[in-house]
N, C-alpha and C. Protein backbone atom coordinates (compact mmCIF):
# COMPACT_ATOMS: atom_id res chain seq x y z
N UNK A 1 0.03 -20.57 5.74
CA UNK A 1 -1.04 -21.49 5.39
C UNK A 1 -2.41 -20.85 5.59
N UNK A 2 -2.50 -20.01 6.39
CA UNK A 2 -3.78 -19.03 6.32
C UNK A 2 -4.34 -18.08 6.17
N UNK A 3 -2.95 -17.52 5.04
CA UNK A 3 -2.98 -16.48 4.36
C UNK A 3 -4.35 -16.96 3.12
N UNK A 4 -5.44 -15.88 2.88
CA UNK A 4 -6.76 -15.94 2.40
C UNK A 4 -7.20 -14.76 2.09
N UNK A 5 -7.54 -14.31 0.68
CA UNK A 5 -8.13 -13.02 0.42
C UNK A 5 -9.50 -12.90 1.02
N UNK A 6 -10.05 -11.53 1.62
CA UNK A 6 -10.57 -11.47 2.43
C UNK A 6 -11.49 -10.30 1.87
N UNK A 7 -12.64 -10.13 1.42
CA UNK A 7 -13.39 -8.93 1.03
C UNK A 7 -14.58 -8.73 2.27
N UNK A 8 -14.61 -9.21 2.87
CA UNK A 8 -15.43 -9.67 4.01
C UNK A 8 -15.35 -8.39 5.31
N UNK A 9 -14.84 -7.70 5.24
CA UNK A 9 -14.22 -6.77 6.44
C UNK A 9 -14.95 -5.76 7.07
N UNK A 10 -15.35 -6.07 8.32
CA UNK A 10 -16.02 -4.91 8.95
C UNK A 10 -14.79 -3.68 9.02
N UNK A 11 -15.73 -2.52 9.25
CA UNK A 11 -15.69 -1.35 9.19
C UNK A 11 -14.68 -0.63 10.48
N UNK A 12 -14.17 -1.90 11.72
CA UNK A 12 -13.71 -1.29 13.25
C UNK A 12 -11.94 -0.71 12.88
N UNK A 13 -12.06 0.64 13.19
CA UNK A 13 -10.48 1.13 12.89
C UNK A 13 -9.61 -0.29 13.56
N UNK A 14 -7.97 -0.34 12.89
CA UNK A 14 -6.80 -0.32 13.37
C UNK A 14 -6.40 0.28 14.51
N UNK A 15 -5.65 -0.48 15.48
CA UNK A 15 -4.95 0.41 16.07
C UNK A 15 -4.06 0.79 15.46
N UNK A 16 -3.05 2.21 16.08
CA UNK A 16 -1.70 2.79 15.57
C UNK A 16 -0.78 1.78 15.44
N UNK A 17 -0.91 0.30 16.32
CA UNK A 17 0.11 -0.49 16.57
C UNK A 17 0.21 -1.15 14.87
N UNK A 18 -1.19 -1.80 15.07
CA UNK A 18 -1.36 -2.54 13.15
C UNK A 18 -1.58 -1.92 12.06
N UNK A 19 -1.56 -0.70 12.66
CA UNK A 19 -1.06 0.26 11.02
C UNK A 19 0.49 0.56 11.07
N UNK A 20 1.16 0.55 11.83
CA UNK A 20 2.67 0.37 11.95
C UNK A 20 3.12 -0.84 11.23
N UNK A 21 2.90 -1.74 11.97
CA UNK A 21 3.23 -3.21 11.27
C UNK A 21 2.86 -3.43 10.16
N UNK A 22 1.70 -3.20 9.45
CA UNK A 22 1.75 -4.12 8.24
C UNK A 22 2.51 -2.31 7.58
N UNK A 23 2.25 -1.31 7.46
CA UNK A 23 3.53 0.01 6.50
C UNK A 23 4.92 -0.93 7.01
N UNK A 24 5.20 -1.69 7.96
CA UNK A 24 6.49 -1.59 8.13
C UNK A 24 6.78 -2.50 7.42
N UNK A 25 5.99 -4.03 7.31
CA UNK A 25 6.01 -5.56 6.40
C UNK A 25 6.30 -4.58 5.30
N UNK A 26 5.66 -3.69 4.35
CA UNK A 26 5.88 -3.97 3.25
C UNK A 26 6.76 -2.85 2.58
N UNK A 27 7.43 -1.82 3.65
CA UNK A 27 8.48 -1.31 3.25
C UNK A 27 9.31 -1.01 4.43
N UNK A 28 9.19 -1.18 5.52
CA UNK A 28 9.69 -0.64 6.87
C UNK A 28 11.63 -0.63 6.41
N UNK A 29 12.52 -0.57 7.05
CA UNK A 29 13.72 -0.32 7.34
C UNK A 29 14.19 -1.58 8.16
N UNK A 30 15.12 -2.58 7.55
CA UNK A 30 15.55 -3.52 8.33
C UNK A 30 17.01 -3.50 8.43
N UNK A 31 17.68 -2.61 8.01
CA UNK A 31 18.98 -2.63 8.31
C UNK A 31 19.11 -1.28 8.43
N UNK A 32 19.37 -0.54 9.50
CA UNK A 32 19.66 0.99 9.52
C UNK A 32 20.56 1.29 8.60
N UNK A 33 21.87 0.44 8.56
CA UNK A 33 23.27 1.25 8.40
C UNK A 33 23.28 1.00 7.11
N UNK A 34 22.74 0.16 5.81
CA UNK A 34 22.46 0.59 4.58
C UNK A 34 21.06 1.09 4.06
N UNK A 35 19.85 1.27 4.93
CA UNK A 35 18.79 1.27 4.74
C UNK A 35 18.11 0.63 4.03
N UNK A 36 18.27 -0.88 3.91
CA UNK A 36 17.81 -2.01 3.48
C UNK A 36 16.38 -2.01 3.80
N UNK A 37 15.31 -2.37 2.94
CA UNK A 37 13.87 -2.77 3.63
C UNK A 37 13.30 -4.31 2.99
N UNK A 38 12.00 -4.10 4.46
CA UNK A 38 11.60 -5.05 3.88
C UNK A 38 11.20 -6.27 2.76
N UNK A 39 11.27 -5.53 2.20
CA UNK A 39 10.86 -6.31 0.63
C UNK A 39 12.19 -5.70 -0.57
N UNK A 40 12.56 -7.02 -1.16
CA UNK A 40 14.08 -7.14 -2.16
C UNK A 40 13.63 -5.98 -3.03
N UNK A 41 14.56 -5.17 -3.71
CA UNK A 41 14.32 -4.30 -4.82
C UNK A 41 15.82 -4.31 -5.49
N UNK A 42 15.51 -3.93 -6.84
CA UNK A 42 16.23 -4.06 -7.99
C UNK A 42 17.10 -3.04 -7.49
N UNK A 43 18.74 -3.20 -7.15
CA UNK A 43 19.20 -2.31 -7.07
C UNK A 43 19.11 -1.34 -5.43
N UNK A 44 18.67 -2.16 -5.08
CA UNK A 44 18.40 -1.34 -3.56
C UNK A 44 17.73 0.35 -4.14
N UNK A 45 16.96 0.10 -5.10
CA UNK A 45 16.63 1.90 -5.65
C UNK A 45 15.23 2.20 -4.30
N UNK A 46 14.53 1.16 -4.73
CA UNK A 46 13.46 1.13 -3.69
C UNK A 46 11.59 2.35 -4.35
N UNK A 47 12.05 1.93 -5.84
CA UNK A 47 10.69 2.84 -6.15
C UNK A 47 9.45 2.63 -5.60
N UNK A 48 9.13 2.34 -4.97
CA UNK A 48 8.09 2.09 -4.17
C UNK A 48 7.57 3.43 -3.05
N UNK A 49 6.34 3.86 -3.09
CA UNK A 49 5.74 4.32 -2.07
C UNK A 49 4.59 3.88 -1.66
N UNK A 50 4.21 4.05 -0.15
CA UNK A 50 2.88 3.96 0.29
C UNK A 50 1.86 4.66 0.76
N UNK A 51 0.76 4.76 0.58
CA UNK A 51 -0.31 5.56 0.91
C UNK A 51 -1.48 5.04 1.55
N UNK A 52 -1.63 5.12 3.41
CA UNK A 52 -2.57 4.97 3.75
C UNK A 52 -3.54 5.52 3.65
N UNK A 53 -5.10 4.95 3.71
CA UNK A 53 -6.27 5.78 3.47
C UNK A 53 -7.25 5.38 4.63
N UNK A 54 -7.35 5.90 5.42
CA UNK A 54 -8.10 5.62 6.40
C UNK A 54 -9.91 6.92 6.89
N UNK A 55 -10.43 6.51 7.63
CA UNK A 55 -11.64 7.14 7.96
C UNK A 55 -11.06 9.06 8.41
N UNK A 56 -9.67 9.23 8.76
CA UNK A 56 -9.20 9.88 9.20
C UNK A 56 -8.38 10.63 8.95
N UNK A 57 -7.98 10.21 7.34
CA UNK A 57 -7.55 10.86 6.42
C UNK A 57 -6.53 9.99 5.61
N UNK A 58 -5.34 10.42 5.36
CA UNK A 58 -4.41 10.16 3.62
C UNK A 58 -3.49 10.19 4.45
N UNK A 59 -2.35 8.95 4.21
CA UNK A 59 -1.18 9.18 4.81
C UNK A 59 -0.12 8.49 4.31
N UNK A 60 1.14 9.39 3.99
CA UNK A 60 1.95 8.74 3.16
C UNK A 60 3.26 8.30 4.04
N UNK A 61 3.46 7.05 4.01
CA UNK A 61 4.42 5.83 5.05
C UNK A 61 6.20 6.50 4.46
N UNK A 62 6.47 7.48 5.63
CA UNK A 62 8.12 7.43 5.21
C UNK A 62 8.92 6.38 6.40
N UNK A 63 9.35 5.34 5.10
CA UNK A 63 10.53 4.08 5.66
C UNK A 63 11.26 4.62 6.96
N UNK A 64 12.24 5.95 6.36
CA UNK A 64 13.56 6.41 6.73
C UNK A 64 13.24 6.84 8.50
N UNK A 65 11.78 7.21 8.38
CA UNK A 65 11.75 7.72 9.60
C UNK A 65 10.55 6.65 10.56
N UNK A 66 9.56 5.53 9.81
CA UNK A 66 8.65 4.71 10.36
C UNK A 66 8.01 5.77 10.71
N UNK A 67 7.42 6.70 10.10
CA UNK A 67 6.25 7.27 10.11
C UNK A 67 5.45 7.91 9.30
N UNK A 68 4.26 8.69 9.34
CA UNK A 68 3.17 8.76 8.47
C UNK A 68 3.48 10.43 8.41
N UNK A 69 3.39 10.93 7.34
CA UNK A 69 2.30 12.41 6.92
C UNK A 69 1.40 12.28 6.02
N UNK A 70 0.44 13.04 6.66
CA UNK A 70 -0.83 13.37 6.50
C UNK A 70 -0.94 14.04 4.86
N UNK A 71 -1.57 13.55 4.20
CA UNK A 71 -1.39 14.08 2.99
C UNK A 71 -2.77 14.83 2.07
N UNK A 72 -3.71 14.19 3.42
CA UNK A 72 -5.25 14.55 3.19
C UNK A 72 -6.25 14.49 4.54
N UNK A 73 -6.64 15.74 4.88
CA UNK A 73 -7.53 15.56 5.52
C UNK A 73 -9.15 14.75 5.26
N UNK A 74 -9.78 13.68 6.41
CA UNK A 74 -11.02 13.23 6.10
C UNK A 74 -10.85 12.16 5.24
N UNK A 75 -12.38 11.59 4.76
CA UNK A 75 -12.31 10.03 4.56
C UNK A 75 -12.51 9.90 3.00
N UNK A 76 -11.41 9.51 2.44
CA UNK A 76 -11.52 9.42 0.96
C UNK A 76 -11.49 7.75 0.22
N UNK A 77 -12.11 6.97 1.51
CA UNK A 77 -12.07 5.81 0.86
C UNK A 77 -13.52 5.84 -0.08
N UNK A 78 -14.53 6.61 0.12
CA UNK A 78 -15.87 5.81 -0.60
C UNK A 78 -14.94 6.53 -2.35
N UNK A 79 -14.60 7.81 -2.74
CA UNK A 79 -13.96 8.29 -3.24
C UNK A 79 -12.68 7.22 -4.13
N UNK A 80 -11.66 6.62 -3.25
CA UNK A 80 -11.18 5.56 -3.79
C UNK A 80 -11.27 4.47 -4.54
N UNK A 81 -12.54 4.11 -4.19
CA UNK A 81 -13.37 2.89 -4.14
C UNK A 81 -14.33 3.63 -5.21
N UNK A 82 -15.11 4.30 -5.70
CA UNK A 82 -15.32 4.75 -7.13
C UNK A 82 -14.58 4.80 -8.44
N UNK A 83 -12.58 5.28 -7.51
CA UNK A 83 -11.67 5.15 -8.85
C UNK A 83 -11.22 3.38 -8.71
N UNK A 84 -11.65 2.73 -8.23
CA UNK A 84 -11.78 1.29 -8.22
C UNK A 84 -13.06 0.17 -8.57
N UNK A 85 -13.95 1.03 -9.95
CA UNK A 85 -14.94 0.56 -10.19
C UNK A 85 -15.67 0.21 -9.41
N UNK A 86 -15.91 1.19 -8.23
CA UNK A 86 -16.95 0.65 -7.27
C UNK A 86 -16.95 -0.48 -6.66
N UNK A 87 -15.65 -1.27 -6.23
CA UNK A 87 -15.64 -1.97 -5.18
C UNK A 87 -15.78 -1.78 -3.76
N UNK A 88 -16.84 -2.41 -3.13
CA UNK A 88 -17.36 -1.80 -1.93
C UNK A 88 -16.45 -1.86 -0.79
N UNK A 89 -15.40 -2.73 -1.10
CA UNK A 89 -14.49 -3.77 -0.17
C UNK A 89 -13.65 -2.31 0.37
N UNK A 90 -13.28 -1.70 -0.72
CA UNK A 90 -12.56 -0.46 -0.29
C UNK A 90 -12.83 0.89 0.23
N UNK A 91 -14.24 0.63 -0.04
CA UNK A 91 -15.19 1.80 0.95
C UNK A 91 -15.68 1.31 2.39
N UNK A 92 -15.24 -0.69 2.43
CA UNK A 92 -15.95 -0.58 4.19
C UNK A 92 -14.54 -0.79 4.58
N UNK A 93 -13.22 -1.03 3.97
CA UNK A 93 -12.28 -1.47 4.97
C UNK A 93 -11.99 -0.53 5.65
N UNK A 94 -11.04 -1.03 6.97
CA UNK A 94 -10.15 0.24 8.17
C UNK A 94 -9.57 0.75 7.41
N UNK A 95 -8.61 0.48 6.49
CA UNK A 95 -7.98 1.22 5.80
C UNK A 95 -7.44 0.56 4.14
N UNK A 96 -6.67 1.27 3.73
CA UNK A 96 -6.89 0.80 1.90
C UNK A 96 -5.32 1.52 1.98
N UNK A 97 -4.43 0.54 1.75
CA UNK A 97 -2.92 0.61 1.54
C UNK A 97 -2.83 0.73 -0.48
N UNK A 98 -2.39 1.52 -0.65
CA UNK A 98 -1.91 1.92 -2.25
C UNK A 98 -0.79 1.82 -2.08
N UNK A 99 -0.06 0.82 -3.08
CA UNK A 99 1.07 1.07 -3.49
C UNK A 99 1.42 1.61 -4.61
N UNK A 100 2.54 2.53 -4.56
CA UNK A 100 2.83 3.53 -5.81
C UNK A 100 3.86 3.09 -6.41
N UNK A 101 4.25 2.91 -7.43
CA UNK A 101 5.20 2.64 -7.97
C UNK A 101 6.36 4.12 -8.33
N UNK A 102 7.26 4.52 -8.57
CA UNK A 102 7.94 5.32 -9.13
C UNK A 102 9.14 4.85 -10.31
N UNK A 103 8.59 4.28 -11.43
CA UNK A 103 9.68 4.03 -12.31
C UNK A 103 10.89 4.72 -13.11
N UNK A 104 10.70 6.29 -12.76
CA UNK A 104 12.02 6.67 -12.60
C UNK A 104 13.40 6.18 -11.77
N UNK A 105 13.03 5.91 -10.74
CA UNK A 105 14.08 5.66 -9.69
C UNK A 105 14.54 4.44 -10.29
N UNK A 106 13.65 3.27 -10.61
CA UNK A 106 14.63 2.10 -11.49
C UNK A 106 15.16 2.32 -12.86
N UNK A 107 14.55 3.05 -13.56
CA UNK A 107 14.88 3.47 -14.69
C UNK A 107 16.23 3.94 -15.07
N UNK A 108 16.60 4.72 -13.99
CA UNK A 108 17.92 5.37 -14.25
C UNK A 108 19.37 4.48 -14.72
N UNK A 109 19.03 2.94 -13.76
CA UNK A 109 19.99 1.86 -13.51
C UNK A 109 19.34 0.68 -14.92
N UNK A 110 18.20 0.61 -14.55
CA UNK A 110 17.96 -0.38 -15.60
C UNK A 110 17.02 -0.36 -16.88
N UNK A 111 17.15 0.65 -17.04
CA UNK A 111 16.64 1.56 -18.36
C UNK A 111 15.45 0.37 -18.76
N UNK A 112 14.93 -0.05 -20.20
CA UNK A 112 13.49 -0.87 -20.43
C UNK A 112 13.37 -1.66 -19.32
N UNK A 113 13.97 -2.40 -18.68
CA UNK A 113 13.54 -3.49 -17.58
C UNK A 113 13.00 -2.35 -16.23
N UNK A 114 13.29 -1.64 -15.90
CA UNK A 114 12.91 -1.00 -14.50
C UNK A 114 11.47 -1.36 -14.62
N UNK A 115 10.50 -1.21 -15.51
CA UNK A 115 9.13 -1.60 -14.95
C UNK A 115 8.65 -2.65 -14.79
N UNK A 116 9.24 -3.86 -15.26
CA UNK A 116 8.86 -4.71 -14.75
C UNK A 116 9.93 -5.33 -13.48
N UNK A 117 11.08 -4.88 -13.23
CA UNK A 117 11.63 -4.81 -11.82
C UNK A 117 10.84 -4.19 -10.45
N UNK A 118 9.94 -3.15 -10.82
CA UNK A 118 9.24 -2.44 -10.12
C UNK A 118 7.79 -3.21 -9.98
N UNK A 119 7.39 -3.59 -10.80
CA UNK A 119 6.03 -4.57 -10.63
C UNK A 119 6.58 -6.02 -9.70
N UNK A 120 7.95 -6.43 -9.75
CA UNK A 120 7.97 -7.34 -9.11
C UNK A 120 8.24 -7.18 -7.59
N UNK A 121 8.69 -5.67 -7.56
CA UNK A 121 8.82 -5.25 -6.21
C UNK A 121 7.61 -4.97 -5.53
N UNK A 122 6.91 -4.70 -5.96
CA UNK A 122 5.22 -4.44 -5.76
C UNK A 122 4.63 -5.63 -5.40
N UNK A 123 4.97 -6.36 -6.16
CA UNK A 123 4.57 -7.73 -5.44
C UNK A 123 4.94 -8.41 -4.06
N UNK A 124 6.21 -8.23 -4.29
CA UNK A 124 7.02 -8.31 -2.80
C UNK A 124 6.77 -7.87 -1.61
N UNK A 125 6.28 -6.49 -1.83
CA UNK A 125 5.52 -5.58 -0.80
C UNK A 125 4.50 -6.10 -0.44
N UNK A 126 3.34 -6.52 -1.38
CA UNK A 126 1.89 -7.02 -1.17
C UNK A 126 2.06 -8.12 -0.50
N UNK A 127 2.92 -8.97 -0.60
CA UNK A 127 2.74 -10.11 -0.10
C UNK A 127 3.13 -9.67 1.52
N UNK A 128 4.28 -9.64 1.49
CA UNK A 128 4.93 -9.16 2.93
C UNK A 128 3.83 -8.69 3.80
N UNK A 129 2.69 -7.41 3.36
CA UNK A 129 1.84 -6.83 3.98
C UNK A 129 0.46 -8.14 4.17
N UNK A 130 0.45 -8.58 3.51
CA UNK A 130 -1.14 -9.32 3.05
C UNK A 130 -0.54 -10.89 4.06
N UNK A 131 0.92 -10.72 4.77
CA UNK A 131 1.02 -11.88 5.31
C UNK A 131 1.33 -11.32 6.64
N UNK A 132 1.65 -10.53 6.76
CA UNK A 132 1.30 -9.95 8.12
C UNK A 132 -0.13 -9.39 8.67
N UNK A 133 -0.87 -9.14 7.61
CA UNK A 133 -2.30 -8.75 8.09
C UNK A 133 -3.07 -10.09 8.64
N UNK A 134 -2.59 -11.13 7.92
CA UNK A 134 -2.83 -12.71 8.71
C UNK A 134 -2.44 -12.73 10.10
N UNK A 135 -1.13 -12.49 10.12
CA UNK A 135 -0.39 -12.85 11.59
C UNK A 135 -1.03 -11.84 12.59
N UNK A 136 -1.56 -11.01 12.16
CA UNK A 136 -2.12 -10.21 13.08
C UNK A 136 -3.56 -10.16 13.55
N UNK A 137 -4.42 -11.61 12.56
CA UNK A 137 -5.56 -11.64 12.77
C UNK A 137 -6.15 -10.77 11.72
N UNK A 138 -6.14 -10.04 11.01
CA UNK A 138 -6.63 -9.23 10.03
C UNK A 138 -6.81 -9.80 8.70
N UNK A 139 -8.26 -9.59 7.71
CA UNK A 139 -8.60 -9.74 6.55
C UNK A 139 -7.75 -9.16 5.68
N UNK A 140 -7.58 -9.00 4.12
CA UNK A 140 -6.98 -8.03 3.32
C UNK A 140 -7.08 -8.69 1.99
N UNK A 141 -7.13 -7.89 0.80
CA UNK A 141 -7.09 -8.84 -0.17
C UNK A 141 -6.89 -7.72 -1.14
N UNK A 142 -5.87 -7.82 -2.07
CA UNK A 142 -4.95 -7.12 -3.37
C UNK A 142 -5.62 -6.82 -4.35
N UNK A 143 -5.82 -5.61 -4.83
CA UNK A 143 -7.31 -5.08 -5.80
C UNK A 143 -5.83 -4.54 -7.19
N UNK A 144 -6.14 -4.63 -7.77
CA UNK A 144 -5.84 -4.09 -8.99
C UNK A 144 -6.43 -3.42 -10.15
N UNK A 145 -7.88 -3.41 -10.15
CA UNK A 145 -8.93 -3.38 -11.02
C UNK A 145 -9.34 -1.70 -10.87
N UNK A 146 -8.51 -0.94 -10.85
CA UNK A 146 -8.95 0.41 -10.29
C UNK A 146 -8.49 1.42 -11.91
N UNK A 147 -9.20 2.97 -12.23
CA UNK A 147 -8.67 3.57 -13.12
C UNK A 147 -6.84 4.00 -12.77
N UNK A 148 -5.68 4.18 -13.08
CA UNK A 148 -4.92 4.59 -12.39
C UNK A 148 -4.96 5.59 -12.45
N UNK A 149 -5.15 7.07 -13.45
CA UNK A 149 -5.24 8.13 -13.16
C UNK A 149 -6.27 8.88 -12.00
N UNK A 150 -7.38 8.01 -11.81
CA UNK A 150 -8.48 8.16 -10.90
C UNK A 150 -8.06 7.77 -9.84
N UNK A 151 -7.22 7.17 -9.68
CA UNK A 151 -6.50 6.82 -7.82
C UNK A 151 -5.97 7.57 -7.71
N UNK A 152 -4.38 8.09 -8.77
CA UNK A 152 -3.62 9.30 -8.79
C UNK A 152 -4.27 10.33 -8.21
N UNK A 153 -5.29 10.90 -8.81
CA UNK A 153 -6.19 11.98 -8.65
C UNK A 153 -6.72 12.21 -7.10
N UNK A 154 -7.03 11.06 -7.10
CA UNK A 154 -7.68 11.12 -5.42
C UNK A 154 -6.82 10.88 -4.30
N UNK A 155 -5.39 10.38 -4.99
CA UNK A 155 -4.49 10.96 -3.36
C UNK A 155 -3.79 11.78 -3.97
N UNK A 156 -3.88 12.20 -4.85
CA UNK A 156 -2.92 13.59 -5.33
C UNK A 156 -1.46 13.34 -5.35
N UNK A 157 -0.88 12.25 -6.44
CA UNK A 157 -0.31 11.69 -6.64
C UNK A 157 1.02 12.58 -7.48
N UNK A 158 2.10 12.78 -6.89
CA UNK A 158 2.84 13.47 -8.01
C UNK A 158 2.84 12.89 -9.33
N UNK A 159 3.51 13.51 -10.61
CA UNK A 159 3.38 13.30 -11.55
C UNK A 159 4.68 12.16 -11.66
N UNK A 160 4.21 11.04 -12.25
CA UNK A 160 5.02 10.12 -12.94
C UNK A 160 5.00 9.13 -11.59
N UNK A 161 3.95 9.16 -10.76
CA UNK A 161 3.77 8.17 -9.89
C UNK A 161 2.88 7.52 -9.88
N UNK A 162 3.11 6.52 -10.14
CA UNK A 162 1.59 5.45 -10.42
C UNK A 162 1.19 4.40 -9.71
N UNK A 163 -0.46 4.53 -9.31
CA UNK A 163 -0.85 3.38 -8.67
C UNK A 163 -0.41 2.17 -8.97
N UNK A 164 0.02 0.63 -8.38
CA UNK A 164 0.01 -0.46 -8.80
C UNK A 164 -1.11 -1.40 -8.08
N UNK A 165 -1.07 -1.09 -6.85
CA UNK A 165 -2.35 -1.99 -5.93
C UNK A 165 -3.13 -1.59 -4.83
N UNK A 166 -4.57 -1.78 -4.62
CA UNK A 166 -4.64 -1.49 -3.70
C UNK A 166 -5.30 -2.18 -2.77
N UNK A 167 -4.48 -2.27 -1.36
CA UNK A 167 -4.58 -3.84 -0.82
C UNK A 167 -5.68 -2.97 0.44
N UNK A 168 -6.90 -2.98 0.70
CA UNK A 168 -7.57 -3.48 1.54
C UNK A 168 -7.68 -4.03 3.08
N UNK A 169 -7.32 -3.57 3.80
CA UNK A 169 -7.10 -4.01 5.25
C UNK A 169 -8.29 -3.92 6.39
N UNK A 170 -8.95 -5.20 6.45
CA UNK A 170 -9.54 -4.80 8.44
C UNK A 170 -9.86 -5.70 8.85
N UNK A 171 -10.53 -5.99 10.22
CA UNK A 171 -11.04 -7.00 10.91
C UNK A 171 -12.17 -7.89 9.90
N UNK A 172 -11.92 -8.87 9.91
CA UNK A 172 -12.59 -9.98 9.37
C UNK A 172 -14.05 -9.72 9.69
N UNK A 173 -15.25 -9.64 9.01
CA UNK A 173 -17.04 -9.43 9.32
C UNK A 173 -16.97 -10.80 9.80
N UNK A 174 -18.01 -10.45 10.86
CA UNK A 174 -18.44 -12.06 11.46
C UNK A 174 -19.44 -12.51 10.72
């Protein structure tokens, strides 16, 4: 009920704890022994990746292990937030969660439908994350309005991986 898009967000980092939690809401590992996650996917394929962007650099969320590599040194949100028509929201937040889509991985199983199986998994993710950034006291709010090759570009995106959202995370501005 108090889940609320939030463009409002001062600038004060995350701790390590709430950058754990909401990577984990929206893909974390909830069943070890089939590697089930958070959010339903077509096929258990799981095309989905994530990419944190923080003051401190680029970091890409592996499920299998609940943790981050570094994929960029330094602060590439004002950078982000240019390939997002200059929304400022993504140059003051703590951090700016991208979700990537990979429609190969559904493709293989569900040939024309995988992309829109994959957009609905994307959704699944956003929400999961954008409802835990609530429970945790945290602003956030789901941007879509960005170039996608210009996001690609700026986290250095392998080829045939494409931006779908980019959700915005930090302490609420007083």
């Amino acid at each position: 009920a108090k889940r609320r898009s939030n463009r409002n967000l001062s600038g004060e980092a995350l701790s390590r704890e709430q950058i754990s939690q909401l990577a984990w809401s929206a893909q974390g590992i909830t069943d070890s022994q089939r590697l089930l996650r958070s959010a339903p996917s077509a096929g258990a394929l799981y095309p989905l990746e994530l990419y944190l962007v923080t003051a401190e650099g680029t970091f890409h969320y592996m499920p299998a292990e609940h943790g981050l590599v570094q994929t960029a040194q330094g602060d590439l949100r004002a950078r982000l937030s240019e390939a997002a028509l200059g929304q400022p929201t993504i140059a003051r937040a703590a951090l700016d969660v991208v979700v990537v889509g990979v429609y190969e991985r559904t493709k293989k199983k569900y040939g024309d439908r995988a992309e829109r199986y994959v957009h609905v998994e994307a959704g699944h993710a956003a929400q999961n994350l954008l409802l835990e950034a609530t429970s945790l006291g945290l602003g956030a709010v789901p941007m879509g309005a960005f170039d996608d090759g210009q996001v690609a570009g700026v986290l250095s995106l392998p080829e045939g991986w494409t931006p779908l959202y980019i959700i915005p995370v930090g302490h609420p501005a007083a």
